[in-house]
N, C-alpha and C. Protein backbone atom coordinates (compact mmCIF):
# COMPACT_ATOMS: atom_id res chain seq x y z
N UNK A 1 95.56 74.46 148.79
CA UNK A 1 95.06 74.26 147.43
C UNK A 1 95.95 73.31 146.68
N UNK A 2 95.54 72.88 145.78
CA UNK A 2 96.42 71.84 145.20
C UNK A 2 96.93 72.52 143.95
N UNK A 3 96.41 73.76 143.41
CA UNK A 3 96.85 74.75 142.70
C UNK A 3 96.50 75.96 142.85
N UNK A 4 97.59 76.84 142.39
CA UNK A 4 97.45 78.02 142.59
C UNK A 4 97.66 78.97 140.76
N UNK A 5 96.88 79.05 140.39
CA UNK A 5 97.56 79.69 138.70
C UNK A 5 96.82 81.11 138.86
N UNK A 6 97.71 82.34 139.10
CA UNK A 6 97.47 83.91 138.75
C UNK A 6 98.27 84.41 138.32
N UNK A 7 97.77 85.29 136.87
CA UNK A 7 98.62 86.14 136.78
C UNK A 7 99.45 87.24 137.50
N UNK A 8 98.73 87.45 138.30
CA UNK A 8 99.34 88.73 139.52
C UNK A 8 98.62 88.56 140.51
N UNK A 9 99.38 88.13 141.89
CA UNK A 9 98.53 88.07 142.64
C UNK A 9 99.38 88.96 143.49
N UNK A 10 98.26 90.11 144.31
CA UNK A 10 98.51 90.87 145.46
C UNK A 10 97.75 90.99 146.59
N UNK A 11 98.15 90.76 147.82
CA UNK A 11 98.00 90.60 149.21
C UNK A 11 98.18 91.41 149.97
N UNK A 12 97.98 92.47 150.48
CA UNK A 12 97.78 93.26 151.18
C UNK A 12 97.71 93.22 152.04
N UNK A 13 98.87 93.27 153.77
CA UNK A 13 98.44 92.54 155.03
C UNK A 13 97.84 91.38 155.01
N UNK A 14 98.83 90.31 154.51
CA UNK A 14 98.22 89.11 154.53
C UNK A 14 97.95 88.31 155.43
N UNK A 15 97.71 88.76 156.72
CA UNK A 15 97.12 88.07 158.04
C UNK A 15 95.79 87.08 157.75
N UNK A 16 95.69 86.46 158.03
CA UNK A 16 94.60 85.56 157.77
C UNK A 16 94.36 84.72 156.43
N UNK A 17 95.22 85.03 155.41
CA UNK A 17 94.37 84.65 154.48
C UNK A 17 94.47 83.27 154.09
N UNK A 18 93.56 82.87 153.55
CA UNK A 18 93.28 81.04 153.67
C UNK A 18 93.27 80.95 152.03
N UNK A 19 93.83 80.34 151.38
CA UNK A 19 93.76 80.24 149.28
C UNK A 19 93.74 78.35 149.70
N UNK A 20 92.29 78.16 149.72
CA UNK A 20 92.06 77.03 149.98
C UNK A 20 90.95 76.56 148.39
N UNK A 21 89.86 75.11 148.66
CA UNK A 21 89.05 75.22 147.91
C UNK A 21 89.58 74.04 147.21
N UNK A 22 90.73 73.50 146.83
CA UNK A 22 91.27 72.89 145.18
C UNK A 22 91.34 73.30 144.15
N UNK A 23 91.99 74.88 144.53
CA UNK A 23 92.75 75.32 143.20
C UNK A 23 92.24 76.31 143.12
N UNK A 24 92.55 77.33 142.80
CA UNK A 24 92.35 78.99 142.29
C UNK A 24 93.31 79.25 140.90
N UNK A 25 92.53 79.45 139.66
CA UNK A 25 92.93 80.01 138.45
C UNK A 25 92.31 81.19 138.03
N UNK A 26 93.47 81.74 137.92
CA UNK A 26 93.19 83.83 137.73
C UNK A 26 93.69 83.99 136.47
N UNK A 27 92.83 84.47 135.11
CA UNK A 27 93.59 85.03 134.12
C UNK A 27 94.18 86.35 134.38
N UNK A 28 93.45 87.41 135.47
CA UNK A 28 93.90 88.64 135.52
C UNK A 28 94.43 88.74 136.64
N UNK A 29 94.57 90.00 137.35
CA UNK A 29 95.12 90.38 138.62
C UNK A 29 94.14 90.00 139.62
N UNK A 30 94.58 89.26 140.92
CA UNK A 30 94.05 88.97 142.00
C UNK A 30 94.44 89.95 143.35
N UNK A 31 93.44 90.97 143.66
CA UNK A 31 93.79 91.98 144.78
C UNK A 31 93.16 91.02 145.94
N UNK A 32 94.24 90.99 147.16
CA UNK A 32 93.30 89.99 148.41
C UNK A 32 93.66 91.01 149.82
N UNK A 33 92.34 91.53 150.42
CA UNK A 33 93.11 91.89 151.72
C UNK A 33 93.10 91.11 152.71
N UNK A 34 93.10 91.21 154.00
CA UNK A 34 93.13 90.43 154.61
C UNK A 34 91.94 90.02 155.45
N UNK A 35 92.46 88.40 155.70
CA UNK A 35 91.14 87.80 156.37
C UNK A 35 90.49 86.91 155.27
N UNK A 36 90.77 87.44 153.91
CA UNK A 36 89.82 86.59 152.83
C UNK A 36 90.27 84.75 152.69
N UNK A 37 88.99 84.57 152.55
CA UNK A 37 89.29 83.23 152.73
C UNK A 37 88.54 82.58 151.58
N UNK A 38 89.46 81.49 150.66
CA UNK A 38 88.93 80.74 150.04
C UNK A 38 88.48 79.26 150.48
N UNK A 39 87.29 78.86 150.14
CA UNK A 39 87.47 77.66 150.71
C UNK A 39 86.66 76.60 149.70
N UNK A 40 85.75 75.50 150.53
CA UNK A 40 85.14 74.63 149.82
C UNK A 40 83.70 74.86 150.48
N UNK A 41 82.82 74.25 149.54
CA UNK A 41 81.49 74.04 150.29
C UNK A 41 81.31 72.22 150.90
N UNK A 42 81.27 72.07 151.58
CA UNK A 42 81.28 70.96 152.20
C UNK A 42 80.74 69.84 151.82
N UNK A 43 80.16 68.63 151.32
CA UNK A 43 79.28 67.74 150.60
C UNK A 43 79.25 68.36 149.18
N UNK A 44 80.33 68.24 148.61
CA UNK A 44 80.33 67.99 147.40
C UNK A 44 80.60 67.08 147.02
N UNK A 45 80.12 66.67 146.02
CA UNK A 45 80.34 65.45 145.26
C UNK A 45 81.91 64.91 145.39
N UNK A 46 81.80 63.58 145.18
CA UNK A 46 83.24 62.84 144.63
C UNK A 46 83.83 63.69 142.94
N UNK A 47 83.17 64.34 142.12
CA UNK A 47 83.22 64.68 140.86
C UNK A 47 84.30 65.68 140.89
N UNK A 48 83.38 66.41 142.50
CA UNK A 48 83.98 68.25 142.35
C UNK A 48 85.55 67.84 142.99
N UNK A 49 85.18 67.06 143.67
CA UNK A 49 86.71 66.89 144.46
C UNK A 49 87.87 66.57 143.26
N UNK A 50 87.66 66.44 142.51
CA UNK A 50 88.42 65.90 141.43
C UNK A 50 88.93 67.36 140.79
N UNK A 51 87.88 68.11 140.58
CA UNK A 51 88.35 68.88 139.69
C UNK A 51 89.71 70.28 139.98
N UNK A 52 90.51 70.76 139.17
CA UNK A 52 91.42 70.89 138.74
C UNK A 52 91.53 72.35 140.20
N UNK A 53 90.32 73.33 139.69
CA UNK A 53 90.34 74.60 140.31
C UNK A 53 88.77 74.87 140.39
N UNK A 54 88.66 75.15 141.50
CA UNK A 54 87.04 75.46 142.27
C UNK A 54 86.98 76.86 142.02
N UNK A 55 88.10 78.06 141.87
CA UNK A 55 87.69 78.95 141.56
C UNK A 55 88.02 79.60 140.54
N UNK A 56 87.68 79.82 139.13
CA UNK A 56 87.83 79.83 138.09
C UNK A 56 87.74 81.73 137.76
N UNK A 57 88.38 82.54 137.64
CA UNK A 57 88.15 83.82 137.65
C UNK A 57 89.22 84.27 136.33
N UNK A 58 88.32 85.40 135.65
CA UNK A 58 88.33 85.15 133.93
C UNK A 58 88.29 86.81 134.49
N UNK A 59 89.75 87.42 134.23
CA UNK A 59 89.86 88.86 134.37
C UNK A 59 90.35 89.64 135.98
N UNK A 60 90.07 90.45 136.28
CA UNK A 60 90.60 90.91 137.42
C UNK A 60 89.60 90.70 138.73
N UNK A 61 90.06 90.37 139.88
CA UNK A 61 88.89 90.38 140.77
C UNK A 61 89.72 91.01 142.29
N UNK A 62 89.15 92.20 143.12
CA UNK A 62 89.80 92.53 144.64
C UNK A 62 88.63 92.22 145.54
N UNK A 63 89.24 91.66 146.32
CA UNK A 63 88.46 90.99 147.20
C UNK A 63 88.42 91.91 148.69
N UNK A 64 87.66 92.22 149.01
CA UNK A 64 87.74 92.99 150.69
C UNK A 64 87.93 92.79 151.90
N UNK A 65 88.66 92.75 152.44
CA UNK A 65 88.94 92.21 153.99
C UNK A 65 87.73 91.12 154.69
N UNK A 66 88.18 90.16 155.23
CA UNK A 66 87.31 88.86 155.97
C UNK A 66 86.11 88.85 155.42
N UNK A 67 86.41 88.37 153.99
CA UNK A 67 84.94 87.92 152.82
C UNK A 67 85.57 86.75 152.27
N UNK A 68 84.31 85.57 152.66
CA UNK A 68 84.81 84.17 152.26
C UNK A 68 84.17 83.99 151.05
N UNK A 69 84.73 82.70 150.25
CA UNK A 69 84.45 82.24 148.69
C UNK A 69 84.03 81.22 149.13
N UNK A 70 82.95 80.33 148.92
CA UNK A 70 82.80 79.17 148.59
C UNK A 70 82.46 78.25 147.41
N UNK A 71 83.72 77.91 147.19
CA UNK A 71 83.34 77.35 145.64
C UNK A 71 82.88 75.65 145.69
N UNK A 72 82.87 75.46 144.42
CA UNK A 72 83.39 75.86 143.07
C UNK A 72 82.29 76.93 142.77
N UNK A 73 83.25 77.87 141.98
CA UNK A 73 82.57 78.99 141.55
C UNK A 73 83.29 79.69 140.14
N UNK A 74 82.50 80.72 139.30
CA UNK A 74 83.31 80.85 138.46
C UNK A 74 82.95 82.52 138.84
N UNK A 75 83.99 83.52 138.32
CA UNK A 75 83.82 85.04 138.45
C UNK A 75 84.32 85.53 136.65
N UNK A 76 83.62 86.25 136.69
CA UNK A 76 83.56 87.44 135.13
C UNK A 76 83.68 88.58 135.28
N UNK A 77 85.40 88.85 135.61
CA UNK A 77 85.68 90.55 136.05
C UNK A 77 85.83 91.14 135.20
N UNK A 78 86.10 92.49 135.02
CA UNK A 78 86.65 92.83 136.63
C UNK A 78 85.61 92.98 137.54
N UNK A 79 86.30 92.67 138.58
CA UNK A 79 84.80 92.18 139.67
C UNK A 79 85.57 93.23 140.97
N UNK A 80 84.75 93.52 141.64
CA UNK A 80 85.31 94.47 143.03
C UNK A 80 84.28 93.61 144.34
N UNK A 81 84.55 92.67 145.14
CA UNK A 81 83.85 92.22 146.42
C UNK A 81 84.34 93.18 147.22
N UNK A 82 82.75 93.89 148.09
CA UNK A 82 83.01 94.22 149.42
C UNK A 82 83.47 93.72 150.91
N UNK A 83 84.01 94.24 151.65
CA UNK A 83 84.68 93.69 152.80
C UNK A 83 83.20 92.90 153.88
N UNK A 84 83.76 91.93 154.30
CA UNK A 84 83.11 90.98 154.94
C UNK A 84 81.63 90.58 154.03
N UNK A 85 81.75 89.68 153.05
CA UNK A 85 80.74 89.99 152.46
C UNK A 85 81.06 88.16 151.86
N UNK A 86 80.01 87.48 151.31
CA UNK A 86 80.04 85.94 151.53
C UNK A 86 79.43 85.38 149.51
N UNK A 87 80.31 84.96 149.30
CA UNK A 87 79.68 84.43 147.78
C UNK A 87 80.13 83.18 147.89
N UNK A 88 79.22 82.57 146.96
CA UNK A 88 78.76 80.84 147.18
C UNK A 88 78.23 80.81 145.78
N UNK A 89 78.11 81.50 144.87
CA UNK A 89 77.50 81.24 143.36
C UNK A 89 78.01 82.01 142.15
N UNK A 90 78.19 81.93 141.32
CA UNK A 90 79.02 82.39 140.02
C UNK A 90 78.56 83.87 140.13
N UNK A 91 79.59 84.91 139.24
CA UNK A 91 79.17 86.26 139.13
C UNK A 91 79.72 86.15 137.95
N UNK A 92 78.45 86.74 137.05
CA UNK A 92 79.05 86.18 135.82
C UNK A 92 78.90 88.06 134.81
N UNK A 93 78.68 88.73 136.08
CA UNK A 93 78.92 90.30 135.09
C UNK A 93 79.81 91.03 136.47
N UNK A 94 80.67 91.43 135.31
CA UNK A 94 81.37 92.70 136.14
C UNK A 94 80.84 93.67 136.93
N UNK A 95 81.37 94.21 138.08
CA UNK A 95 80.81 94.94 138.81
C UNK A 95 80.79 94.67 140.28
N UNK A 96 80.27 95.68 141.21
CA UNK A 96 80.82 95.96 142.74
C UNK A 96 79.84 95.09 143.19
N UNK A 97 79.90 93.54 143.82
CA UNK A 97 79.08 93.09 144.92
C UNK A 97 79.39 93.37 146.61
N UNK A 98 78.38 93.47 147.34
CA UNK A 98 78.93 93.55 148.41
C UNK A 98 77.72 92.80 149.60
N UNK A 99 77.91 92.48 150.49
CA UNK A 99 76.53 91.59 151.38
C UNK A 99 77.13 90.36 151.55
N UNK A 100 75.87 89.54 152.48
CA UNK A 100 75.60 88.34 152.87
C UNK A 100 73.92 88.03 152.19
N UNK A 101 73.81 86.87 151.09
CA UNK A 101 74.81 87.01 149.77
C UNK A 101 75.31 88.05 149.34
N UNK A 102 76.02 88.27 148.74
CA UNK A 102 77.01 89.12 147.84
C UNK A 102 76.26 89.51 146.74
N UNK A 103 75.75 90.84 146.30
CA UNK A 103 74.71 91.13 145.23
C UNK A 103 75.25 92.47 144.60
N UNK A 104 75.11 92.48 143.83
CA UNK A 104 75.77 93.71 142.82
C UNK A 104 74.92 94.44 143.32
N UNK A 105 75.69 95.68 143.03
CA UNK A 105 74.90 97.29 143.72
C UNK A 105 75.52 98.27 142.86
N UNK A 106 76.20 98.29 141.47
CA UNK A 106 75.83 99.29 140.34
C UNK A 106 76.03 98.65 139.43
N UNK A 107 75.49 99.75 138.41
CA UNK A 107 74.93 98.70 137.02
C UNK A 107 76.02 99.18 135.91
């Protein structure tokens, strides 16, 4: 990544984990277990490549064992991702996603 800005970041058996993408900015606590991987989506523009941080997360977010990010993306926690589970588009309400996509499952 070409930046890294969290307030707290914790890793948990950090085997695998990839903090890729162009940049990750956390206002809150970042929980990561292992395997999680941040990355990029591939054919993005010349624009996105530019920009500062692809993953923009506004509050707390734990992420679950070997569940990839593909940003740019923005998150609105506190957010809880389930383990092995794949997001590619903004989550813009708090709450437990989990799947391939990644879809909230309580309200």
């Amino acid at each position: 990544s070409r930046t890294v800005s969290v307030k707290q970041l914790n890793i948990g058996h950090s085997t695998g984990v990839v903090l890729g993408g162009n940049g990750i900015k956390c206002t809150g606590k970042l929980h990561l277990s292992s395997g999680v991987v941040f990355g990029r989506k591939y054919g993005c523009s010349s624009d996105l490549e530019r920009q500062s941080s692809f993953f923009e997360i506004n509050g707390d977010l734990t992420v679950g064992a070997n569940t990839v990010l593909l940003g740019p993306i923005k998150i609105s926690g506190p957010v809880t991702i389930g383990a092995m589970s794949f997001v590619d588009k903004d989550i813009e309400e708090p709450g437990v996603y989990v799947g391939i996509p990644a879809r909230k499952v309580n309200k």
